[in-house]
Each structure stands twice: as structure tokens, then as C-alpha cells.
PDB file of N, CA and C in Angstrom:
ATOM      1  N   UNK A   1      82.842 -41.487 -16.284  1.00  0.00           N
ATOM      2  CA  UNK A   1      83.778 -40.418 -16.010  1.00  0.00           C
ATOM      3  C   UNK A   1      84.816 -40.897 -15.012  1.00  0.00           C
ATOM      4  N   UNK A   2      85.740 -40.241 -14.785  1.00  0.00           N
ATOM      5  CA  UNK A   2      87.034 -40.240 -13.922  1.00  0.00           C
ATOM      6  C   UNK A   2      86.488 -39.934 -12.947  1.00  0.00           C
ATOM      7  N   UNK A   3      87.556 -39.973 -12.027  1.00  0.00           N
ATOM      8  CA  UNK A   3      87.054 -39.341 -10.401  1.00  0.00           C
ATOM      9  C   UNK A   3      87.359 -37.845 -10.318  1.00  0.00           C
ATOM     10  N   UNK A   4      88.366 -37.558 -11.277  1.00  0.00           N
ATOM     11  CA  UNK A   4      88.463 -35.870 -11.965  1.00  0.00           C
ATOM     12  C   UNK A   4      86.809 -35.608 -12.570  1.00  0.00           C
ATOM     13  N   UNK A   5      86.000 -35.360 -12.929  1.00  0.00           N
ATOM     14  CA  UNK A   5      85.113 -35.264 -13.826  1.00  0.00           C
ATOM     15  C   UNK A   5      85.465 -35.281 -15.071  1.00  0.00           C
ATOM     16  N   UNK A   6      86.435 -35.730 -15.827  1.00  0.00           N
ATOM     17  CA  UNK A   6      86.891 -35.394 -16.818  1.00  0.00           C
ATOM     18  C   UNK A   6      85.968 -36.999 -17.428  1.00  0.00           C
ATOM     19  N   UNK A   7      85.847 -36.989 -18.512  1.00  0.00           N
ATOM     20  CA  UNK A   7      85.799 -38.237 -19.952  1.00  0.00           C
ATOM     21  C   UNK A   7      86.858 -39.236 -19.646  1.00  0.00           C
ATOM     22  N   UNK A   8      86.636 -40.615 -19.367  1.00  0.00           N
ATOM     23  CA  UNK A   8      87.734 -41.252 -19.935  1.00  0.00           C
ATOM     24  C   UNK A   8      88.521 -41.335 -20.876  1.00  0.00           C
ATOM     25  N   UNK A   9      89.991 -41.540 -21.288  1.00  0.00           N
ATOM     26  CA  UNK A   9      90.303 -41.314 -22.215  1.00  0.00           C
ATOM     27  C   UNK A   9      90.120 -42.860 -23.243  1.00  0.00           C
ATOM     28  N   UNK A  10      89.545 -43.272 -23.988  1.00  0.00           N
ATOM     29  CA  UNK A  10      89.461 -44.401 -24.823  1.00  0.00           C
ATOM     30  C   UNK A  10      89.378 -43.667 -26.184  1.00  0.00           C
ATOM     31  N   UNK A  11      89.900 -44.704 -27.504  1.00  0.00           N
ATOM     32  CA  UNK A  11      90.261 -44.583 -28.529  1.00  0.00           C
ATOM     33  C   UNK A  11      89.379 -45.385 -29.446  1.00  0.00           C
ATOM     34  N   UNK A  12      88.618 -45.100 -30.387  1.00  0.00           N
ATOM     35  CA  UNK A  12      87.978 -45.935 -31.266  1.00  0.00           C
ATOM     36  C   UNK A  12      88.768 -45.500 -32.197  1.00  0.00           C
ATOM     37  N   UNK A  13      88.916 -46.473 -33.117  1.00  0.00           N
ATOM     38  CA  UNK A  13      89.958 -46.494 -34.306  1.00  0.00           C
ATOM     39  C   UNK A  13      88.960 -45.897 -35.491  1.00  0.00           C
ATOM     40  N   UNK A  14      88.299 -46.640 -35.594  1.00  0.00           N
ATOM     41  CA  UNK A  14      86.886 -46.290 -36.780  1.00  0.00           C
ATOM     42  C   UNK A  14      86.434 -44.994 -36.531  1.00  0.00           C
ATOM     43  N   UNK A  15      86.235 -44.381 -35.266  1.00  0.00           N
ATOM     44  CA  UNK A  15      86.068 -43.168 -35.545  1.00  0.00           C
ATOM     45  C   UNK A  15      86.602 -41.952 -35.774  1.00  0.00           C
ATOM     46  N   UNK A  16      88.061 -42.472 -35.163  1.00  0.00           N
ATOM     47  CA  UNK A  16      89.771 -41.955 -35.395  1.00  0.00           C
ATOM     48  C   UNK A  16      89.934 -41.592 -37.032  1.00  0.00           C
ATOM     49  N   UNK A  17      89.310 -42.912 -37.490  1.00  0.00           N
ATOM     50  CA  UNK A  17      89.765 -42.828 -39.124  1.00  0.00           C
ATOM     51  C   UNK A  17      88.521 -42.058 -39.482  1.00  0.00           C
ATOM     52  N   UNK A  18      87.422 -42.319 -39.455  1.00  0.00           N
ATOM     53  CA  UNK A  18      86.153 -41.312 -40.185  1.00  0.00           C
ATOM     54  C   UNK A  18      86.412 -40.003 -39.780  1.00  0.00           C
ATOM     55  N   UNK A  19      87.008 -39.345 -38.853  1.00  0.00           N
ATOM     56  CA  UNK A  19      87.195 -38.046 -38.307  1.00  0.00           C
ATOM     57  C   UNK A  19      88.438 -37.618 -39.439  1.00  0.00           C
ATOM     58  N   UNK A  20      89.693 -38.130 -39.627  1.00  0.00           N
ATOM     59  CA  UNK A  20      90.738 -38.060 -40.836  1.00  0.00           C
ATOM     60  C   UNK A  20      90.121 -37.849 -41.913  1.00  0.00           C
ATOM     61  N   UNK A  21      88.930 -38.946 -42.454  1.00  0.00           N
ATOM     62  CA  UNK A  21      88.691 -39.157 -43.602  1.00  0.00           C
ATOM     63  C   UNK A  21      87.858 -37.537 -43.739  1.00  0.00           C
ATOM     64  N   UNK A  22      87.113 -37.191 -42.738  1.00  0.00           N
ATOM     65  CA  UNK A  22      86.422 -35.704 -42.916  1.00  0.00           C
ATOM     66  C   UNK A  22      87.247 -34.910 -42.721  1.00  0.00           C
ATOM     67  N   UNK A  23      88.519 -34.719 -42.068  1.00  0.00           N
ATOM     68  CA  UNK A  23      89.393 -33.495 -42.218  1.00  0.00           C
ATOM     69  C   UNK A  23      90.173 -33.490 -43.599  1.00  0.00           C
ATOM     70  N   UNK A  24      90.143 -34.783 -44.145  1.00  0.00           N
ATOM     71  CA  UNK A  24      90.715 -34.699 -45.403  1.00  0.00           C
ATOM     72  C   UNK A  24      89.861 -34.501 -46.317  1.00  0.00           C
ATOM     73  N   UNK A  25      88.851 -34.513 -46.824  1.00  0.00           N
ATOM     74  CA  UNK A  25      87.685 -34.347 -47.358  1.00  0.00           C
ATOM     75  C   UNK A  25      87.395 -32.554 -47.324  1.00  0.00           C
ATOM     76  N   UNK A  26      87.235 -31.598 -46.433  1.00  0.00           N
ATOM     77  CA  UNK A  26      87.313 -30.924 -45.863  1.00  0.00           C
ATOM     78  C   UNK A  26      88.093 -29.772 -45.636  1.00  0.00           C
ATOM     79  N   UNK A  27      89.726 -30.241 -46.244  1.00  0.00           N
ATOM     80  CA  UNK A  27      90.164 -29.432 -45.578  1.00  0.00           C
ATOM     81  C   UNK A  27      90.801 -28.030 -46.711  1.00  0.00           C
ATOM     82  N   UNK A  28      91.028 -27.124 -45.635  1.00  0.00           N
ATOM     83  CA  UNK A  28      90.564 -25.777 -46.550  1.00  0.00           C
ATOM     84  C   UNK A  28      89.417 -25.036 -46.178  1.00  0.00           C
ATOM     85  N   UNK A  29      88.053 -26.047 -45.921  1.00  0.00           N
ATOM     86  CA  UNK A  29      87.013 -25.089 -45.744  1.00  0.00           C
ATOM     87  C   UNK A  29      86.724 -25.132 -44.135  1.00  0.00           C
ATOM     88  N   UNK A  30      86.743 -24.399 -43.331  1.00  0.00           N
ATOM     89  CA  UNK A  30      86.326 -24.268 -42.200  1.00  0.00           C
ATOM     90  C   UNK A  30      85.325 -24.119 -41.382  1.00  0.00           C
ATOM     91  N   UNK A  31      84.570 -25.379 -41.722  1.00  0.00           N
ATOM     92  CA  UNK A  31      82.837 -25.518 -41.544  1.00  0.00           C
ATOM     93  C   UNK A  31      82.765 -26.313 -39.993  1.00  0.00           C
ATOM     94  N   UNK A  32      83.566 -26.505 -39.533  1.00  0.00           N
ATOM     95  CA  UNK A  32      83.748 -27.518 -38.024  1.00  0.00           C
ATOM     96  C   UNK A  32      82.562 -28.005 -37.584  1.00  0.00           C
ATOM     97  N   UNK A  33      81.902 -26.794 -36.988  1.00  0.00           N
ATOM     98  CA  UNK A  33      80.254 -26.853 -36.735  1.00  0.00           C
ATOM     99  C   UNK A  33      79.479 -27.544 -38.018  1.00  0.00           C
ATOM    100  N   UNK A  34      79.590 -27.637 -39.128  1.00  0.00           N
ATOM    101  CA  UNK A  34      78.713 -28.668 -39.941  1.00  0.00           C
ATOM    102  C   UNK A  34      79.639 -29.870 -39.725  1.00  0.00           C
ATOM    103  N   UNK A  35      80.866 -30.089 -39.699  1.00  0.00           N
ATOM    104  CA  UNK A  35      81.289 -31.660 -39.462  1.00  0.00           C
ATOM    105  C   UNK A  35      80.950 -32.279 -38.483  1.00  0.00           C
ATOM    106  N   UNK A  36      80.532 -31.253 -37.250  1.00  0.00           N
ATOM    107  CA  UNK A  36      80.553 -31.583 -36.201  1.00  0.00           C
ATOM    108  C   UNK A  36      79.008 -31.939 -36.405  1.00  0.00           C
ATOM    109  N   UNK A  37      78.001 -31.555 -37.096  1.00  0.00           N
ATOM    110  CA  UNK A  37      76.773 -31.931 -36.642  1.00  0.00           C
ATOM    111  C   UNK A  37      76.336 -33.182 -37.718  1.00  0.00           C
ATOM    112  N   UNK A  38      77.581 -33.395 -38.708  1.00  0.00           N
ATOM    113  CA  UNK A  38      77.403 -34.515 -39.506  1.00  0.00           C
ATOM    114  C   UNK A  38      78.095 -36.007 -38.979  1.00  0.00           C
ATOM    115  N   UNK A  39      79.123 -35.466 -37.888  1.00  0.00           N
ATOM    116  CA  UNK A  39      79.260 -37.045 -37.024  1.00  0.00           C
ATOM    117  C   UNK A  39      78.311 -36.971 -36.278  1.00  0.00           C
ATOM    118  N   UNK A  40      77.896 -36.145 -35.635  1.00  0.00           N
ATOM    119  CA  UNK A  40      76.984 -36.367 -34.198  1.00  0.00           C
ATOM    120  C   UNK A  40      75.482 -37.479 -35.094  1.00  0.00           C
ATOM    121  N   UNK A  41      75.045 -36.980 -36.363  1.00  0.00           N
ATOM    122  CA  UNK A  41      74.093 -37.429 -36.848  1.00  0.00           C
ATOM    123  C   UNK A  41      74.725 -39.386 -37.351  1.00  0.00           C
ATOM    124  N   UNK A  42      75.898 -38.939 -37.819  1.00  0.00           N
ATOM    125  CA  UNK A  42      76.396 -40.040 -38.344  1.00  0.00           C
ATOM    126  C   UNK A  42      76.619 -41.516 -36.960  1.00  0.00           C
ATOM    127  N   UNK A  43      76.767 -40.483 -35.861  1.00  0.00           N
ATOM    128  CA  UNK A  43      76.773 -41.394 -34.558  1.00  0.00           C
ATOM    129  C   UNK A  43      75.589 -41.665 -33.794  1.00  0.00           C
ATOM    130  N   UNK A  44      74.890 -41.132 -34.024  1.00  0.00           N
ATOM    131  CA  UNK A  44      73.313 -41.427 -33.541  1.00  0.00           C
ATOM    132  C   UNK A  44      72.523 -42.352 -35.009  1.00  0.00           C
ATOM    133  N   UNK A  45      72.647 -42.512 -35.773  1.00  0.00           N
ATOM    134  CA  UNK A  45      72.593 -43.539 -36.785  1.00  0.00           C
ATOM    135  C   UNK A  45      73.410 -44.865 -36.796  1.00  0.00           C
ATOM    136  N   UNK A  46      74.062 -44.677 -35.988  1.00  0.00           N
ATOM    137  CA  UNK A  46      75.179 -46.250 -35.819  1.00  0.00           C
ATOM    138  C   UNK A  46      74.817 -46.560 -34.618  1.00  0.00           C
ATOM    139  N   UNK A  47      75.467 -47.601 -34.027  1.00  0.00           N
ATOM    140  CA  UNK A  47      74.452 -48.798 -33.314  1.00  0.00           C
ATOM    141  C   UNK A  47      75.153 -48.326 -31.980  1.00  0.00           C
ATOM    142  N   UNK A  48      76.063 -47.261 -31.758  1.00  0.00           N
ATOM    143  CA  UNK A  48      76.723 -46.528 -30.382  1.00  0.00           C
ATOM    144  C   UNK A  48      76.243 -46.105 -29.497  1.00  0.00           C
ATOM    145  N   UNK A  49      76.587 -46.587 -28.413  1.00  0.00           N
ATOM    146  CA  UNK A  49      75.196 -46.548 -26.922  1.00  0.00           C
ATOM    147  C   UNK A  49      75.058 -44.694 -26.989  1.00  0.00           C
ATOM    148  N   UNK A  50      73.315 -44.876 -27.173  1.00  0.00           N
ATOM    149  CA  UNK A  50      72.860 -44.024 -27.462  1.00  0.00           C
ATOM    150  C   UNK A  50      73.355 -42.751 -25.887  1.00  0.00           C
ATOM    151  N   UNK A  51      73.481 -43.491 -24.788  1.00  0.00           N
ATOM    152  CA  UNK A  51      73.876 -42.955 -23.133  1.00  0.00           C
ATOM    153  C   UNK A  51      75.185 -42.397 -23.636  1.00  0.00           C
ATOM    154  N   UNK A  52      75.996 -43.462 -23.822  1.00  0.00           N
ATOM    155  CA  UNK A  52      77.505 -42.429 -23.891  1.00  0.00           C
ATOM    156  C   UNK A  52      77.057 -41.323 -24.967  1.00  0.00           C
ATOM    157  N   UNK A  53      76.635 -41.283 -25.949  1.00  0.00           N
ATOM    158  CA  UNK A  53      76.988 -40.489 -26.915  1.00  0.00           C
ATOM    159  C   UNK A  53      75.837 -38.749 -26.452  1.00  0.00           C
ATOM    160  N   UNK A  54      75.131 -38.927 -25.639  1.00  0.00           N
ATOM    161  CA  UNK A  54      74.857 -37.995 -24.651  1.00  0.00           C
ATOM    162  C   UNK A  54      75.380 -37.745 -23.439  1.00  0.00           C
ATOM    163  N   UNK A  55      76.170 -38.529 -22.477  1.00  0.00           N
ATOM    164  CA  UNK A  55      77.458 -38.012 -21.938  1.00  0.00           C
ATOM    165  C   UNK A  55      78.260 -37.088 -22.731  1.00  0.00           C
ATOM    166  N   UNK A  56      78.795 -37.630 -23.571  1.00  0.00           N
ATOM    167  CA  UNK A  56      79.927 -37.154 -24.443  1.00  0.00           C
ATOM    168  C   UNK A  56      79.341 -35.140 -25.100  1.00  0.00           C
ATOM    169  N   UNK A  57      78.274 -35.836 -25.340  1.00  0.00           N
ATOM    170  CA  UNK A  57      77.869 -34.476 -25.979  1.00  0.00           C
ATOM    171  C   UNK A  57      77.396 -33.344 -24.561  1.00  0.00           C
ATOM    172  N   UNK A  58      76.997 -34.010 -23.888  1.00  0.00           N
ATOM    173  CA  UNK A  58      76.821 -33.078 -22.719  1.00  0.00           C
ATOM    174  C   UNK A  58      78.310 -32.655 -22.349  1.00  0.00           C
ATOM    175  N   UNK A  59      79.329 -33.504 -22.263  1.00  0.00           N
ATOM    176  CA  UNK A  59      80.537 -32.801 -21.698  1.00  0.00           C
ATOM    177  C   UNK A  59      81.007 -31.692 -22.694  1.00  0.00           C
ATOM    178  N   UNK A  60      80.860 -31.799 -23.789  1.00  0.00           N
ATOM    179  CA  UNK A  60      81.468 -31.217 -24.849  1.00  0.00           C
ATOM    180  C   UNK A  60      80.811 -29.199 -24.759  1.00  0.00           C
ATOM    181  N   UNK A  61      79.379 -29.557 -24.472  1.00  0.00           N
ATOM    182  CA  UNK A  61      78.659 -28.513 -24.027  1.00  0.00           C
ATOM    183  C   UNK A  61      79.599 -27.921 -23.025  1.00  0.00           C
ATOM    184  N   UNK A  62      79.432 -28.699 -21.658  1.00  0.00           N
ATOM    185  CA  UNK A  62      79.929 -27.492 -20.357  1.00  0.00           C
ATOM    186  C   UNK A  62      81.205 -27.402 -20.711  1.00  0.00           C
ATOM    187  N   UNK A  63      82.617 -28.184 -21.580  1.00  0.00           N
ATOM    188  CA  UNK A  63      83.760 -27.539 -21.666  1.00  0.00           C
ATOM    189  C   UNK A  63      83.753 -26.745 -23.132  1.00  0.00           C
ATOM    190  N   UNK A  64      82.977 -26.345 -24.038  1.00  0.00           N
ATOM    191  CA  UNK A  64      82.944 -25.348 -24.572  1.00  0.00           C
ATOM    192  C   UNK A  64      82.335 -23.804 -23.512  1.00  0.00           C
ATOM    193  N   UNK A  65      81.648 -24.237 -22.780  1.00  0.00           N
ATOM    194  CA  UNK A  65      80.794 -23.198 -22.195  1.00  0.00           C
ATOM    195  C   UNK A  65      81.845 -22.724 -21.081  1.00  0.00           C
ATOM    196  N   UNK A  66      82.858 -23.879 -20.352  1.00  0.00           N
ATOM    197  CA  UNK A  66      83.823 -23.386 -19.459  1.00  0.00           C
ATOM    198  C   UNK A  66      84.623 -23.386 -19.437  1.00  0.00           C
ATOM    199  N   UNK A  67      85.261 -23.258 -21.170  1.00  0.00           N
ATOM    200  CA  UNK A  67      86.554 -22.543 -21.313  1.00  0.00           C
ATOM    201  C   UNK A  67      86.675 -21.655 -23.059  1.00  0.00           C
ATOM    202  N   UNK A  68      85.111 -21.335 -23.544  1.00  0.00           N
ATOM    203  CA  UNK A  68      85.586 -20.537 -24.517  1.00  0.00           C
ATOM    204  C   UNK A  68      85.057 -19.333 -24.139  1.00  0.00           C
ATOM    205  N   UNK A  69      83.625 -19.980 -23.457  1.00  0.00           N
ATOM    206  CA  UNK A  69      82.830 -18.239 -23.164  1.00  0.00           C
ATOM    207  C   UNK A  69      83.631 -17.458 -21.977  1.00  0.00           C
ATOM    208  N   UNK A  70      83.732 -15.978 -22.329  1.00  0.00           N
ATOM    209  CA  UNK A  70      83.833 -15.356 -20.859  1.00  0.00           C
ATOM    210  C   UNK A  70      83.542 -15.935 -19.670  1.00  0.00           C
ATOM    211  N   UNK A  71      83.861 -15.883 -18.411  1.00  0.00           N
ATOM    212  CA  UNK A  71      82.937 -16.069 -17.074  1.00  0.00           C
ATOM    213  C   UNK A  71      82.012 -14.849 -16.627  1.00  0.00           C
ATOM    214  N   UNK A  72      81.912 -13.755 -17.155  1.00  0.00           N
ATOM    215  CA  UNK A  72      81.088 -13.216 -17.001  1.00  0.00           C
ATOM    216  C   UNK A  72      79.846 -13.732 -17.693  1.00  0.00           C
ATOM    217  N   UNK A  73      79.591 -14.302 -18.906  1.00  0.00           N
ATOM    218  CA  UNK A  73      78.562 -14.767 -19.688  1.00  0.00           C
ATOM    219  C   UNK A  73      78.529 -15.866 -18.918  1.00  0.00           C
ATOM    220  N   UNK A  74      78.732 -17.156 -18.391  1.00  0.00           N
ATOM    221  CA  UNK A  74      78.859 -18.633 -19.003  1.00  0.00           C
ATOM    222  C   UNK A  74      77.114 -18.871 -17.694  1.00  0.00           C
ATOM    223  N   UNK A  75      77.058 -18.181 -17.232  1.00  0.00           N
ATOM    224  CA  UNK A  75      75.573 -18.822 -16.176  1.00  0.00           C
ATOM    225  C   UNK A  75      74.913 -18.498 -17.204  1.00  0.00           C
ATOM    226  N   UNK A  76      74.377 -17.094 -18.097  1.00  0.00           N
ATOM    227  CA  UNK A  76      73.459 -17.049 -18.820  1.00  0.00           C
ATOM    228  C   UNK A  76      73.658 -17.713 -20.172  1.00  0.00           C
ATOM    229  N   UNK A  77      74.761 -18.183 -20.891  1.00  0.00           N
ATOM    230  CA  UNK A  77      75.188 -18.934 -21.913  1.00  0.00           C
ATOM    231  C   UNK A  77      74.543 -20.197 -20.988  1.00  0.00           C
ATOM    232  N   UNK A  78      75.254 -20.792 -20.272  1.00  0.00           N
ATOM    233  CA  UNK A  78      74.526 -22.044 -19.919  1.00  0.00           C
ATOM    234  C   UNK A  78      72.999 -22.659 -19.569  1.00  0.00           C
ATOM    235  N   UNK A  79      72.268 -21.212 -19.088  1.00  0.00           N
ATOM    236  CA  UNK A  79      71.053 -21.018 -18.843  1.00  0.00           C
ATOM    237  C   UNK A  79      70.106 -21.265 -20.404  1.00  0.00           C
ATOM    238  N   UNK A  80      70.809 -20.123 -20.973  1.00  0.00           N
ATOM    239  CA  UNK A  80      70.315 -20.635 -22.485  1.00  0.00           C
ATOM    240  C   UNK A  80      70.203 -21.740 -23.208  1.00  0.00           C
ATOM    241  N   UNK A  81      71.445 -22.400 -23.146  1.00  0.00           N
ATOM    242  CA  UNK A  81      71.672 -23.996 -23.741  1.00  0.00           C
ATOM    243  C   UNK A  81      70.773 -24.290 -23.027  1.00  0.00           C
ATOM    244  N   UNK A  82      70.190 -24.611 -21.988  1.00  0.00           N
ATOM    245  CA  UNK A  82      69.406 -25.552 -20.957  1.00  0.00           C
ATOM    246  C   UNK A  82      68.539 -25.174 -21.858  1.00  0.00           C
ATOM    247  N   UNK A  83      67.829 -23.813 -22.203  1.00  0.00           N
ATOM    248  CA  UNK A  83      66.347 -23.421 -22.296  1.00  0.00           C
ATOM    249  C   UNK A  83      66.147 -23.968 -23.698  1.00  0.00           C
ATOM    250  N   UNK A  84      67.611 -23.562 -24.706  1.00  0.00           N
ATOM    251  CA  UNK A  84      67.235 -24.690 -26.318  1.00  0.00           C
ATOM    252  C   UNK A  84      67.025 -26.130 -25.741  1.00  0.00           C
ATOM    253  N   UNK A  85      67.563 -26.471 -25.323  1.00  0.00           N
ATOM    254  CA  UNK A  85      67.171 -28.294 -25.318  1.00  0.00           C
ATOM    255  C   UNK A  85      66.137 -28.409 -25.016  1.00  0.00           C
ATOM    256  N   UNK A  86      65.683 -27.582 -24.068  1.00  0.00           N
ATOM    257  CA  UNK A  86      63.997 -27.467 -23.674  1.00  0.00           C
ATOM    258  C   UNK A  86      63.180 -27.371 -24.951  1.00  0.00           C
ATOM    259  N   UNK A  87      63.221 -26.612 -25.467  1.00  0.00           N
ATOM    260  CA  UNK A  87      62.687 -26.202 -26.615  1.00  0.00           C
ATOM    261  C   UNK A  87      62.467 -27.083 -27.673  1.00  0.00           C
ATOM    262  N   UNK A  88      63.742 -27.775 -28.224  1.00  0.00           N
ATOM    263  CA  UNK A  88      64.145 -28.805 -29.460  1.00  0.00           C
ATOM    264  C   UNK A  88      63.475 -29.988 -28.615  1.00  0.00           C
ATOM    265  N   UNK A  89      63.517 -30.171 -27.722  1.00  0.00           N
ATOM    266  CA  UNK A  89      62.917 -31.385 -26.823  1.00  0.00           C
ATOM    267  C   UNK A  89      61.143 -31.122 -26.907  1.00  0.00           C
ATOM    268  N   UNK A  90      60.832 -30.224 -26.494  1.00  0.00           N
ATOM    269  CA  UNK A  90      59.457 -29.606 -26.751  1.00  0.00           C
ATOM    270  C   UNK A  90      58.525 -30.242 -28.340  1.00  0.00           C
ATOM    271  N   UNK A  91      59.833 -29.391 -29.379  1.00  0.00           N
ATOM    272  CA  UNK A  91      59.697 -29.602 -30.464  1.00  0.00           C
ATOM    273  C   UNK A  91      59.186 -30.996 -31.171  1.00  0.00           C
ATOM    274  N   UNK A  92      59.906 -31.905 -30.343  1.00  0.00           N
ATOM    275  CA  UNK A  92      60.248 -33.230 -30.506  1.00  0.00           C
ATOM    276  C   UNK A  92      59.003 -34.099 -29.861  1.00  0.00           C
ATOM    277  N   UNK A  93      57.965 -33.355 -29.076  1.00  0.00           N
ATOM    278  CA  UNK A  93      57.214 -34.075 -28.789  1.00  0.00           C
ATOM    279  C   UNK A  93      57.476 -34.782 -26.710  1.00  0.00           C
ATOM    280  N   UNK A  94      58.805 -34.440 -26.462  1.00  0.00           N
ATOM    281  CA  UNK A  94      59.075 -34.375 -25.104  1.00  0.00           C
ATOM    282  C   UNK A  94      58.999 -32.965 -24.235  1.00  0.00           C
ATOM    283  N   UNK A  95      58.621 -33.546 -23.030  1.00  0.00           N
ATOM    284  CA  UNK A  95      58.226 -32.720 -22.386  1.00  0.00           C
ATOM    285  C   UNK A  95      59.333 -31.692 -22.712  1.00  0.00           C
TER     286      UNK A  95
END
């Protein structure tokens, strides 16, 4: 991360283009959330440090959570996310 907390900004080309190749594939139907859980799968199947790609997804969490939800919701929205990962983690055989 930055000294902002923000993501660095870096560019992979290959994934630049597979992200095109699914909006073009795609487009018309407005499934985001399934594209989105078909790179995340497609990137945890490729040889991409498994650390960043849980950074990345963790950031993606708290800036959906702290800038789509209300601020009246976002402690118990965030409370929740914590308690699924618990859970799917559970699921998974981790504590």
C-alpha cells in the first residue's frame, strides 16, 4: 500500500486484456458479481501471489463497504462480512 492507504497503482496487461475480453463477452448482461467471482477464481488458479490477491480483495471489501453502504449500516455491514469469512473459513476446515 501507499502511505495514503490506498492500493498501488500498477497495471497488468494480461489482466487488462482478460477483463475486456469478459466485458466483451458479456456485454448486455449485467451479472458483474458473477464476473467478478469468475476472475477472483480465475486468479486464485494462476500462479499470482496468493498475499496480494487477498490484499486486493480485502481492499475491495472495506471500499465497497466505505463508500456504497450508508454510514449508518457500514459497522454492522462490516461486522457481518467479518462473521461470513468466519464461517466460509469454518466451512473450509479453518479455524
Amino acid at each position: 500500500m501507499v502511505p495514503d492507504g490506498r492500493m498501488p497503482e500498477h497495471r497488468f496487461t494480461s489482466l487488462d486484456d482478460l477483463i475486456r475480453d469478459i466485458e466483451a463477452q458479456t456485454a448486455g448482461r449485467p451479472k458483474l458479481p458473477e464476473i467478478l467471482a469468475i476472475v477472483i477464481h480465475m486468479m486464485v488458479a494462476s500462479d499470482a501471489d496468493p498475499y496480494l490477491l487477498l490484499g486486493v480483495l480485502t481492499e475491495g471489501i472495506t471500499h465497497a463497504i466505505s463508500s456504497r453502504i450508508p454510514a449508518k449500516d457500514q459497522a454492522e455491514v462490516a461486522e457481518e462480512a467479518l462473521s461470513l469469512l468466519r464461517e466460509r473459513l469454518k466451512e473450509h476446515g479453518l479455524r
